[in-house]
N, C-alpha and C. Protein backbone atom coordinates (compact mmCIF):
# COMPACT_ATOMS: atom_id res chain seq x y z
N UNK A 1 -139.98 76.59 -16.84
CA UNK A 1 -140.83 76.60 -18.00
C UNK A 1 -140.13 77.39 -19.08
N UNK A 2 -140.49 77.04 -20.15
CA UNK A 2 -139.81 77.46 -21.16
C UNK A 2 -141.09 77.93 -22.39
N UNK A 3 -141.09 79.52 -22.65
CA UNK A 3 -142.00 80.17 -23.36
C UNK A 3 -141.86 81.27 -24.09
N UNK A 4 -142.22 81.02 -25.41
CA UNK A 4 -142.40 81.78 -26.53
C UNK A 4 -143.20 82.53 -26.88
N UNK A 5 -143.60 83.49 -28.09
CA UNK A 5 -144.62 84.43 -28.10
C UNK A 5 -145.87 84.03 -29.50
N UNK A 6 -145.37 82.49 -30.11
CA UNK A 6 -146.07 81.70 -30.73
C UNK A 6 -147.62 81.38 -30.50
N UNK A 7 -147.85 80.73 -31.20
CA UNK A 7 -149.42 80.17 -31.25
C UNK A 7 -149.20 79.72 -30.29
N UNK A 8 -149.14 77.98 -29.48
CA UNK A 8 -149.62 77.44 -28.94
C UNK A 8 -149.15 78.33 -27.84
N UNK A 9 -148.42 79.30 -27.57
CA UNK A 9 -148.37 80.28 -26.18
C UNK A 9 -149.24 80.51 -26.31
N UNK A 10 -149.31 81.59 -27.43
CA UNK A 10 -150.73 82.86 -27.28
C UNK A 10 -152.23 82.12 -26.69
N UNK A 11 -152.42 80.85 -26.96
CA UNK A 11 -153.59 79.97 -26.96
C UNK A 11 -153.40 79.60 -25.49
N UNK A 12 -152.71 79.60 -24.85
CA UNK A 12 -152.42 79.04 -23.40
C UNK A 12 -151.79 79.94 -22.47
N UNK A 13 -151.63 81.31 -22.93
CA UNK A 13 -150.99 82.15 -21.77
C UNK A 13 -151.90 82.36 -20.43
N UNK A 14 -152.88 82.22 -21.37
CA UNK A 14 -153.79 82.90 -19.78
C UNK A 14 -154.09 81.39 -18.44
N UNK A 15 -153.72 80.31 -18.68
CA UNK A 15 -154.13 79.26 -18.11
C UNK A 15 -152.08 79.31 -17.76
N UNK A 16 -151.30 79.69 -18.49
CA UNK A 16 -149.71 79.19 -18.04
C UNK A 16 -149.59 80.16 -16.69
N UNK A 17 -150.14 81.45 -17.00
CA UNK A 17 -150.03 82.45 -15.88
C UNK A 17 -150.58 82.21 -14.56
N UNK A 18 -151.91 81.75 -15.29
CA UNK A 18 -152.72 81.25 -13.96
C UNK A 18 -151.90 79.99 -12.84
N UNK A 19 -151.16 78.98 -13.78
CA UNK A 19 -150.88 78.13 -13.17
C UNK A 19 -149.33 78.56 -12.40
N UNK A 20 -148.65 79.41 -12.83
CA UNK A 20 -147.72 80.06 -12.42
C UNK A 20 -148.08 80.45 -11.07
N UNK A 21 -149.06 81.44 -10.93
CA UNK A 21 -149.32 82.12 -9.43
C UNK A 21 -149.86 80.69 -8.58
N UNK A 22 -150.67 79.61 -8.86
CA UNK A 22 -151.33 78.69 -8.19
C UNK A 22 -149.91 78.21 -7.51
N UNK A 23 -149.39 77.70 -8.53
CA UNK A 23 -147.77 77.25 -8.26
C UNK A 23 -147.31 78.16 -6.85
N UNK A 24 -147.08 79.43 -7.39
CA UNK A 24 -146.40 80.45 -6.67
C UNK A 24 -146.99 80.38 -4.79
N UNK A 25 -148.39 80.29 -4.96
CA UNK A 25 -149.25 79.70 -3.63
C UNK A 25 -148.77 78.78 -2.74
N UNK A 26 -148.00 77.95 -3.50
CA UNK A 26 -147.13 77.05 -2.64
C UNK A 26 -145.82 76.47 -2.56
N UNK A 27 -145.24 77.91 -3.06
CA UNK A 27 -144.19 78.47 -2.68
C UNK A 27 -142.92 77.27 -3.81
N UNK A 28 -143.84 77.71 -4.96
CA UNK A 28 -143.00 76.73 -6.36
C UNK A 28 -142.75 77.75 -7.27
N UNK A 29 -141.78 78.56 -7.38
CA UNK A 29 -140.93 78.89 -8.15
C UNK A 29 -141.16 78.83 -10.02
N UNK A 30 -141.44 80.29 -10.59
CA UNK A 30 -141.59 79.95 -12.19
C UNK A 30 -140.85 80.37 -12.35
N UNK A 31 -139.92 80.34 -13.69
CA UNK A 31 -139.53 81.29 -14.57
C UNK A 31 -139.62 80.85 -15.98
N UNK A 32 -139.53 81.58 -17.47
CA UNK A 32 -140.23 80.98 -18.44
C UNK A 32 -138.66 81.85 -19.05
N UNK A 33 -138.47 80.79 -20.05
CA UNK A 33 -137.40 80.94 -21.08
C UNK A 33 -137.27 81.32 -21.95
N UNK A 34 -136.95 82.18 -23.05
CA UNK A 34 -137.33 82.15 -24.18
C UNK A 34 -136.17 81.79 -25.18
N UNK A 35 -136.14 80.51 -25.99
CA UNK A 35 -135.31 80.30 -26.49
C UNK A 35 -135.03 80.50 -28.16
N UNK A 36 -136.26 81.20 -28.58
CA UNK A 36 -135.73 81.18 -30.59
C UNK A 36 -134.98 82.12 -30.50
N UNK A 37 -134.17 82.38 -31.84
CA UNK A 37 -133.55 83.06 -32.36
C UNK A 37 -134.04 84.37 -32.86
N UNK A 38 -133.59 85.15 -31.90
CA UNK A 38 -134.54 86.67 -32.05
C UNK A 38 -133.48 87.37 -33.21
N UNK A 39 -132.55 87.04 -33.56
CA UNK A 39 -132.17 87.60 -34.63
C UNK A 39 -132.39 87.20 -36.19
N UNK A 40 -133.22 85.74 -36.17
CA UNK A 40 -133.71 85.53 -37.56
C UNK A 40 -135.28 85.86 -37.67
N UNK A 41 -135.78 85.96 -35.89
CA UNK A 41 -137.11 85.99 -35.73
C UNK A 41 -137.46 87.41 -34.76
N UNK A 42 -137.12 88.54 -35.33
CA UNK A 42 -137.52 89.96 -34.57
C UNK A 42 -138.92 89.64 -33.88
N UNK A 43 -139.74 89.45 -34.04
CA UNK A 43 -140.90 89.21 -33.16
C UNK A 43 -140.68 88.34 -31.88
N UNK A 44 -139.19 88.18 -31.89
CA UNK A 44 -139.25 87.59 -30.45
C UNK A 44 -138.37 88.16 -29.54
N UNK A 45 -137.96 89.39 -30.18
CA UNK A 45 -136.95 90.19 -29.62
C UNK A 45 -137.47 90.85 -27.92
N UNK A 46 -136.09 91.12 -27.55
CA UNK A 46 -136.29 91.22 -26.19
C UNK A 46 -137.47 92.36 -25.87
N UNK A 47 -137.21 93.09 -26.43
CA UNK A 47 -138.50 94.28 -26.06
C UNK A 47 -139.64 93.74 -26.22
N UNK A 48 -140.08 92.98 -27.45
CA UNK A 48 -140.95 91.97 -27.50
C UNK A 48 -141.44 91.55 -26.57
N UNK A 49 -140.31 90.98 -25.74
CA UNK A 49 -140.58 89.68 -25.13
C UNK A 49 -141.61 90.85 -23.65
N UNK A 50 -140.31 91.92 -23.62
CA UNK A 50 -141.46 92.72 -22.56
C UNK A 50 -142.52 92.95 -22.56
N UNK A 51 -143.03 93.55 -23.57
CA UNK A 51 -144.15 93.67 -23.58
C UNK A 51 -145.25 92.98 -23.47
N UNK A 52 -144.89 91.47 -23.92
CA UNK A 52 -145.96 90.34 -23.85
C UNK A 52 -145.75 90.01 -22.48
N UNK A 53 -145.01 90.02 -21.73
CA UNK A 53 -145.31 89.90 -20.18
C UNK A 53 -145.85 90.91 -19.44
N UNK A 54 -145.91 91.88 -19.84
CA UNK A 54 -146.64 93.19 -19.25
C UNK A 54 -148.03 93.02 -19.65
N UNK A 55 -148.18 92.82 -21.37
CA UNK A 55 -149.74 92.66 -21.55
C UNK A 55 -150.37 91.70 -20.70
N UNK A 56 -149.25 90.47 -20.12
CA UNK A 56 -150.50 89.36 -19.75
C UNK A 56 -150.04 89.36 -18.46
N UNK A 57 -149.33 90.37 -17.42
CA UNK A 57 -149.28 90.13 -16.38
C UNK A 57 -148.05 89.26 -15.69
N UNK A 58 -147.22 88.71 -15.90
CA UNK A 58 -146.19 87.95 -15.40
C UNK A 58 -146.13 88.06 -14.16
N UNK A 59 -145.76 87.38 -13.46
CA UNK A 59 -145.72 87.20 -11.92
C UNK A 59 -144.41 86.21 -12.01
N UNK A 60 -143.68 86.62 -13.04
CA UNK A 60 -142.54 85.62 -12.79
C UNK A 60 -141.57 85.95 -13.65
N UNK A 61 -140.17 85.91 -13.59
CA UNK A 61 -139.07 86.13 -14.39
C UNK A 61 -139.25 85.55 -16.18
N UNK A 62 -139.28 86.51 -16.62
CA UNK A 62 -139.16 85.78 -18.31
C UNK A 62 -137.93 86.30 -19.11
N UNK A 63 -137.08 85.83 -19.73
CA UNK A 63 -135.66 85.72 -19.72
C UNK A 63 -135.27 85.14 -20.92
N UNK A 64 -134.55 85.39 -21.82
CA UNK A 64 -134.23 84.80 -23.24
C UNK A 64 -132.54 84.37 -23.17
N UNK A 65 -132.94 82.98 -23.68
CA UNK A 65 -131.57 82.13 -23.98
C UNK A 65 -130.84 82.45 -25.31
N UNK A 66 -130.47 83.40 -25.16
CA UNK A 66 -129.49 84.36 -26.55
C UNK A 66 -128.74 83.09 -27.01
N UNK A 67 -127.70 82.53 -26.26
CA UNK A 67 -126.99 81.01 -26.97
C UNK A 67 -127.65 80.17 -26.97
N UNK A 68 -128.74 79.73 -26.54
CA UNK A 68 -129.96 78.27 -26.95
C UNK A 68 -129.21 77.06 -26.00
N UNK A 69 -127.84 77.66 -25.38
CA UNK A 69 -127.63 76.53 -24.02
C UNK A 69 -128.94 76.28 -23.44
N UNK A 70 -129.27 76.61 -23.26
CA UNK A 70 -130.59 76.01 -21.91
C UNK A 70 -131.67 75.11 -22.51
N UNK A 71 -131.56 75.70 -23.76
CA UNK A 71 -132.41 74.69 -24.75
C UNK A 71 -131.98 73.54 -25.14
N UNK A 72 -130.64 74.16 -24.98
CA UNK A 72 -129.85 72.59 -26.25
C UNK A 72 -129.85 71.94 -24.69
N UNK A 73 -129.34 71.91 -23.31
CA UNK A 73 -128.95 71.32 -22.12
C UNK A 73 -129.99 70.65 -21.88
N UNK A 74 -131.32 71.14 -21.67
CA UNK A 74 -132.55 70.07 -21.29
C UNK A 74 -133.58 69.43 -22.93
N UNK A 75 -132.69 69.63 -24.22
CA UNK A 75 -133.27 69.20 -25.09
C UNK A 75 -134.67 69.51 -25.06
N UNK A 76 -135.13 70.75 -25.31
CA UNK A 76 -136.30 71.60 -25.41
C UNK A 76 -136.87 71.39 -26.82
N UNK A 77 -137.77 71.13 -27.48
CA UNK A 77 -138.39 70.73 -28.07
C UNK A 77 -139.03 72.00 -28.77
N UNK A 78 -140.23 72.51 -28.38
CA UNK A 78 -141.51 73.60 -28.62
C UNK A 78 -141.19 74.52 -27.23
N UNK A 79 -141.81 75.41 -28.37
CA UNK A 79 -142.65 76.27 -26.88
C UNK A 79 -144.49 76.21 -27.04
N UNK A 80 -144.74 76.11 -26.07
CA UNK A 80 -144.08 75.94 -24.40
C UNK A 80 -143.33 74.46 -24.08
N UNK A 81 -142.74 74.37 -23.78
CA UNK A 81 -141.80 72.98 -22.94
C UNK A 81 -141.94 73.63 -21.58
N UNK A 82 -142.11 72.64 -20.63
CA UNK A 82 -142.36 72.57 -19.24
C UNK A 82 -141.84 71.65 -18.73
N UNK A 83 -140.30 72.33 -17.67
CA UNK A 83 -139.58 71.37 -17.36
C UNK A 83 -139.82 71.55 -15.96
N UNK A 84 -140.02 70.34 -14.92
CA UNK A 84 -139.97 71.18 -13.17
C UNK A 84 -138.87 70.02 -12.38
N UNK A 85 -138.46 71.16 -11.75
CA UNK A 85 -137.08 70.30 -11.15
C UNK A 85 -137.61 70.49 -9.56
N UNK A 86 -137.00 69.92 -9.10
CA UNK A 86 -136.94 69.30 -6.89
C UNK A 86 -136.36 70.68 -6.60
N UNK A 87 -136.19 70.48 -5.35
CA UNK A 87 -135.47 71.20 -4.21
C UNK A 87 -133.90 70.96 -4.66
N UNK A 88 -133.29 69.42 -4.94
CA UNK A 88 -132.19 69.60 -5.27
C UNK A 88 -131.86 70.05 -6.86
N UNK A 89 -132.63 70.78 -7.83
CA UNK A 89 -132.79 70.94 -8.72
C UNK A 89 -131.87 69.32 -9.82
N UNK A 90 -133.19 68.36 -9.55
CA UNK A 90 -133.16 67.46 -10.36
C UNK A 90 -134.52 67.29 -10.90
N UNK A 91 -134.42 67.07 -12.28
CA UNK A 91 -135.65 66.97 -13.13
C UNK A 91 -136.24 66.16 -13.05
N UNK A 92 -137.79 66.48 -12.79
CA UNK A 92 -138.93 65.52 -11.87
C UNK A 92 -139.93 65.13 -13.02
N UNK A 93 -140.32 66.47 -13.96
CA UNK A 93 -141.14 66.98 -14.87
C UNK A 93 -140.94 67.22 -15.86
N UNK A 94 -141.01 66.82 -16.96
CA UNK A 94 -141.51 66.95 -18.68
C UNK A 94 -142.32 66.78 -19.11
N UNK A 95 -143.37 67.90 -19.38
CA UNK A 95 -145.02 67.37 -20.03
C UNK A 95 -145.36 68.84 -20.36
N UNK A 96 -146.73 68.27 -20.58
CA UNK A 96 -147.58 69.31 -20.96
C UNK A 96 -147.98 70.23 -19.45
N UNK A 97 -148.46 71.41 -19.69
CA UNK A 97 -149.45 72.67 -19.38
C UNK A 97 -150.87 71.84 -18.33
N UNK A 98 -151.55 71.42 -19.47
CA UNK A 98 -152.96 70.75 -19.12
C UNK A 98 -153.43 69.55 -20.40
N UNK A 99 -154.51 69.50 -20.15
CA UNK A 99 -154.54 68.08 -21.23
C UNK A 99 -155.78 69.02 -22.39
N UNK A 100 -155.97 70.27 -22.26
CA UNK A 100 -155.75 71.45 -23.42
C UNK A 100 -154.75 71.54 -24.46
N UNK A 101 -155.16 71.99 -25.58
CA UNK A 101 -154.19 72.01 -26.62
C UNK A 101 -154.84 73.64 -27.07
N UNK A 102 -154.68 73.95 -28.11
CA UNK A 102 -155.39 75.78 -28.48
C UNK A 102 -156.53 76.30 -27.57
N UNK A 103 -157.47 75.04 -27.44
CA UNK A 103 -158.13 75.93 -26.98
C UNK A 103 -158.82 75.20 -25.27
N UNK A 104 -158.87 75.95 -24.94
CA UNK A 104 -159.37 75.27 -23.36
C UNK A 104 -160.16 74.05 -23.22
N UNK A 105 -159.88 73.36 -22.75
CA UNK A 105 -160.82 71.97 -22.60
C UNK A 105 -161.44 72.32 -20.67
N UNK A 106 -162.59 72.48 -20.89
CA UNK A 106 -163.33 72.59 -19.37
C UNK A 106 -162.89 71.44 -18.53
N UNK A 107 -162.58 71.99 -16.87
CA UNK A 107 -162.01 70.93 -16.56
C UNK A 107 -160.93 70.08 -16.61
N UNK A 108 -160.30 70.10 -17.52
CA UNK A 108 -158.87 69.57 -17.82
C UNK A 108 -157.92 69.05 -16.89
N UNK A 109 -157.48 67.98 -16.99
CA UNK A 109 -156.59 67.92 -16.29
C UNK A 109 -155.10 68.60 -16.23
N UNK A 110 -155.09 69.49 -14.77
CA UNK A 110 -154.17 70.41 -14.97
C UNK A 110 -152.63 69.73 -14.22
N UNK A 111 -151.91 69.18 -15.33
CA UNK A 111 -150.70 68.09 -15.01
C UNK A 111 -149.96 68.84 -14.52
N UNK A 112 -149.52 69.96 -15.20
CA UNK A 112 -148.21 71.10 -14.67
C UNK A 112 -148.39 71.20 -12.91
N UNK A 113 -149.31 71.61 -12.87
CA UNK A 113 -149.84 71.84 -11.44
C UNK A 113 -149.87 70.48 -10.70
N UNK A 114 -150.86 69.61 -11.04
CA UNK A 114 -150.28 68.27 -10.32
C UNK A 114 -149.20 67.91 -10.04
N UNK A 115 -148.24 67.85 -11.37
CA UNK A 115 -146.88 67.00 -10.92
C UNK A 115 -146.04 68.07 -10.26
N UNK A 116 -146.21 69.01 -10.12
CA UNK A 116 -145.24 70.29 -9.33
C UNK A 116 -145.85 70.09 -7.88
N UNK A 117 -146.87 69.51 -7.82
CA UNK A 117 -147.38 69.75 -6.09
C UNK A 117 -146.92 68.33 -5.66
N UNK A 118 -146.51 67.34 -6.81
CA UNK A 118 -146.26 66.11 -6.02
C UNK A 118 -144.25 66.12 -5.86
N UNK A 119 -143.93 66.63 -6.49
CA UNK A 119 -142.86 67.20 -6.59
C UNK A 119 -142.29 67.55 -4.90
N UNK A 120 -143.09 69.32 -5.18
CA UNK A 120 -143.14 69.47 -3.35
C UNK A 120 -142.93 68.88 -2.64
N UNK A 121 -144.06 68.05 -2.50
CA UNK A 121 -144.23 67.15 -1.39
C UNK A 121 -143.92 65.75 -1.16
N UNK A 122 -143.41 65.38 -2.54
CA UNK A 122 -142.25 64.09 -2.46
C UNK A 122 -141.06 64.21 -2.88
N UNK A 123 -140.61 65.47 -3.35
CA UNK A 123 -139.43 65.26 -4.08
C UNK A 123 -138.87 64.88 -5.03
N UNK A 124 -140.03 64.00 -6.12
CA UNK A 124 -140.08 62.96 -7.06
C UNK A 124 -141.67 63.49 -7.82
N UNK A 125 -141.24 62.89 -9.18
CA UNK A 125 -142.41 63.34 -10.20
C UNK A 125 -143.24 62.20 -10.41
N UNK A 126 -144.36 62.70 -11.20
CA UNK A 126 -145.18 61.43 -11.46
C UNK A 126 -144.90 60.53 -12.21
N UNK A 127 -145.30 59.39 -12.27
CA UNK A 127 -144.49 58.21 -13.11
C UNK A 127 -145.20 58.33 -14.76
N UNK A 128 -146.26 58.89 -14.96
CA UNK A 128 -147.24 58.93 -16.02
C UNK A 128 -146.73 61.12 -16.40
N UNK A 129 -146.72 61.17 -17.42
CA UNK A 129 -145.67 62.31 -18.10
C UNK A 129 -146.14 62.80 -19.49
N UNK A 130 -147.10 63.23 -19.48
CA UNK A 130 -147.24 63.54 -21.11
C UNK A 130 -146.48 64.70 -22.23
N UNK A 131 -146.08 64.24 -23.32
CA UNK A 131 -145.35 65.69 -23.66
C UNK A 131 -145.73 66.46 -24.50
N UNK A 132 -145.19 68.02 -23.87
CA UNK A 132 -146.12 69.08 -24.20
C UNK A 132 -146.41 69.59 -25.64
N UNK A 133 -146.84 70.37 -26.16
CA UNK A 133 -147.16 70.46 -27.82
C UNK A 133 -147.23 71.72 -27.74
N UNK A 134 -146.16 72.28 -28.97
CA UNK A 134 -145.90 73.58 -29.13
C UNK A 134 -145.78 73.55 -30.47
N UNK A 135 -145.27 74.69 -30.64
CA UNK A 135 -144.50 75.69 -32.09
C UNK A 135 -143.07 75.13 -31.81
N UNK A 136 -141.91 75.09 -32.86
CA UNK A 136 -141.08 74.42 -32.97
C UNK A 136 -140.05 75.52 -32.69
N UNK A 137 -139.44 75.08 -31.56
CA UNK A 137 -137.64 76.17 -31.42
C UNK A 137 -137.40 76.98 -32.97
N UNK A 138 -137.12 77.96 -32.75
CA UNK A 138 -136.65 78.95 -33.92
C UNK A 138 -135.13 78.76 -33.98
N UNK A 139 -134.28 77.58 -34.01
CA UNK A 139 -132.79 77.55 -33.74
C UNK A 139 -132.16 78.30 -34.90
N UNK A 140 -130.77 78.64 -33.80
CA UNK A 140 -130.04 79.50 -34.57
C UNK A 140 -129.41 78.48 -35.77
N UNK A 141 -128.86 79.09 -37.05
CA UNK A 141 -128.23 78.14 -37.83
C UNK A 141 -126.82 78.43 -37.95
């Protein structure tokens, strides 16, 4: 997963976290990326970045792509982008969080979590993929 300290984060951290540990339950692996440019954009600077995982709890590695390789390699879009790869780390998953956008939709269908459990247990992603909606990469120039 790949995550920023933007709107459509701030609007979805508490449901990304949640789905992180659900994940974590069955033994699926998070870590969240952070790819803008913390030197045109100080609010995303690394201390930054600590603290917003401390405020909301992290249960998982959060880590900033200083060269935007990881961004530019899986063509990352927004944050949040949600990428989930197999066992042989091949990419299964590109979509959205849930079928939520700012603000919680009751019930929702929670895709991240679906297609990561079918993942698991087939090795292969779902054939139906929606993509996710964020704030736009802060790229370096």
């Amino acid at each position: 997963m790949s995550v920023a300290q933007k709107a459509y984060v701030k609007a979805s951290i508490t449901r990304i976290v949640a789905e992180a540990k659900a994940l974590g339950e069955l033994g699926i692996g998070t870590i969240a990326i952070m790819p803008n440019d913390a030197e045109s954009y100080p609010e995303d600077s690394f201390d930054n970045m600590k603290a917003f995982a401390a405020k909301h709890r992290f249960t998982f590695p959060y880590v900033i792509d200083t060269t935007q390789e990881v961004a530019r390699t899986y063509d990352a879009q927004c944050t949040p982008d949600f990428f989930g790869f197999n066992a042989q780390d091949e990419l299964q998953y590109r979509g959205r969080l849930d079928a939520s956008r700012m603000t919680p939709v009751p019930k929702a269908r929670r895709d991240l979590f679906e297609a990561m459990k079918l993942v698991a247990e087939t090795g292969g992603g779902p054939k139906e993929q929606l993509p996710s909606m964020g704030c736009s990469i802060k790229w370096r120039h």
